[in-house]
Protein backbone atom coordinates (compact mmCIF):
# COMPACT_ATOMS: atom_id res chain seq x y z
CA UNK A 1 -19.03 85.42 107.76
CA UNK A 2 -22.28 84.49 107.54
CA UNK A 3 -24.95 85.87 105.02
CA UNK A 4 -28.21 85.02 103.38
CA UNK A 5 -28.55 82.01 105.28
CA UNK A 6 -25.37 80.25 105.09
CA UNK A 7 -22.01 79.83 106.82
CA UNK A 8 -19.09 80.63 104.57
CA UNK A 9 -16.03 79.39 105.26
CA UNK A 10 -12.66 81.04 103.78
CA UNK A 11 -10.78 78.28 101.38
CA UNK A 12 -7.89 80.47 100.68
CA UNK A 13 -5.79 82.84 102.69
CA UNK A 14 -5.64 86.36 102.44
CA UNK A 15 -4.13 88.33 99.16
CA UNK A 16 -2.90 92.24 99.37
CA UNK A 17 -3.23 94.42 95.97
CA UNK A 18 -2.44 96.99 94.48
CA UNK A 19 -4.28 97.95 91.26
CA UNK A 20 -3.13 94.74 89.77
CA UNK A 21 -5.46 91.28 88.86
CA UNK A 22 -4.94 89.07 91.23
CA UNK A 23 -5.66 85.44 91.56
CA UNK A 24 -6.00 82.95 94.20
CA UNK A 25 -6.73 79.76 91.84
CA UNK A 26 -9.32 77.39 91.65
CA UNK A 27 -10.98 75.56 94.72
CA UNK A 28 -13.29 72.69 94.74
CA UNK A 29 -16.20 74.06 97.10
CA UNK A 30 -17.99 70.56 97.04
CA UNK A 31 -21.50 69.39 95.83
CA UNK A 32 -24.21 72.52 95.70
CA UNK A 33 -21.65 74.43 97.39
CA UNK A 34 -21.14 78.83 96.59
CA UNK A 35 -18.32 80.59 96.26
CA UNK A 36 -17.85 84.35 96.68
CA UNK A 37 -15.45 87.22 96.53
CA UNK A 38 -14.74 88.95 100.14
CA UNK A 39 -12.45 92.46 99.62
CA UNK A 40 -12.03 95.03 102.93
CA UNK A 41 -10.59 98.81 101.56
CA UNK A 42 -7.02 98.98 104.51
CA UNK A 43 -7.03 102.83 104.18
CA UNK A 44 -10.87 102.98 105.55
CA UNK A 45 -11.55 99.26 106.78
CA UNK A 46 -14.75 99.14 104.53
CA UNK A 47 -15.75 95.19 103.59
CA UNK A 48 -17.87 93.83 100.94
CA UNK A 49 -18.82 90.40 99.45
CA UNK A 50 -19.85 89.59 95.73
CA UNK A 51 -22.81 87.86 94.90
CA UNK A 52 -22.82 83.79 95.55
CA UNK A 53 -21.96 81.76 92.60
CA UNK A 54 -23.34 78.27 92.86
């Protein structure tokens, strides 16, 4: 998915929830890398991304 600029690529699979926390760990993302949060709603398909973190 790309977005301002850059090509993300997904370092950890896909996690299902149910107003719990969740966690999927830590991942190295390499030298002046981001990282961001990715969530899609399954009742009405709706997606959204957090804010990069460098």
């Amino acid at each position: 998915m790309g977005s301002g600029g850059y090509n993300w690529t997904q370092v950890s699979r896909n996690h299902w929830m149910t107003s719990v926390k969740r966690a999927t760990g830590f991942h190295r993302n390499g030298t002046n890398a981001g990282s961001r949060v990715c969530i899609e709603n399954s009742v009405t398909g709706k997606r959204g991304c957090g804010a990069a973190k460098w």
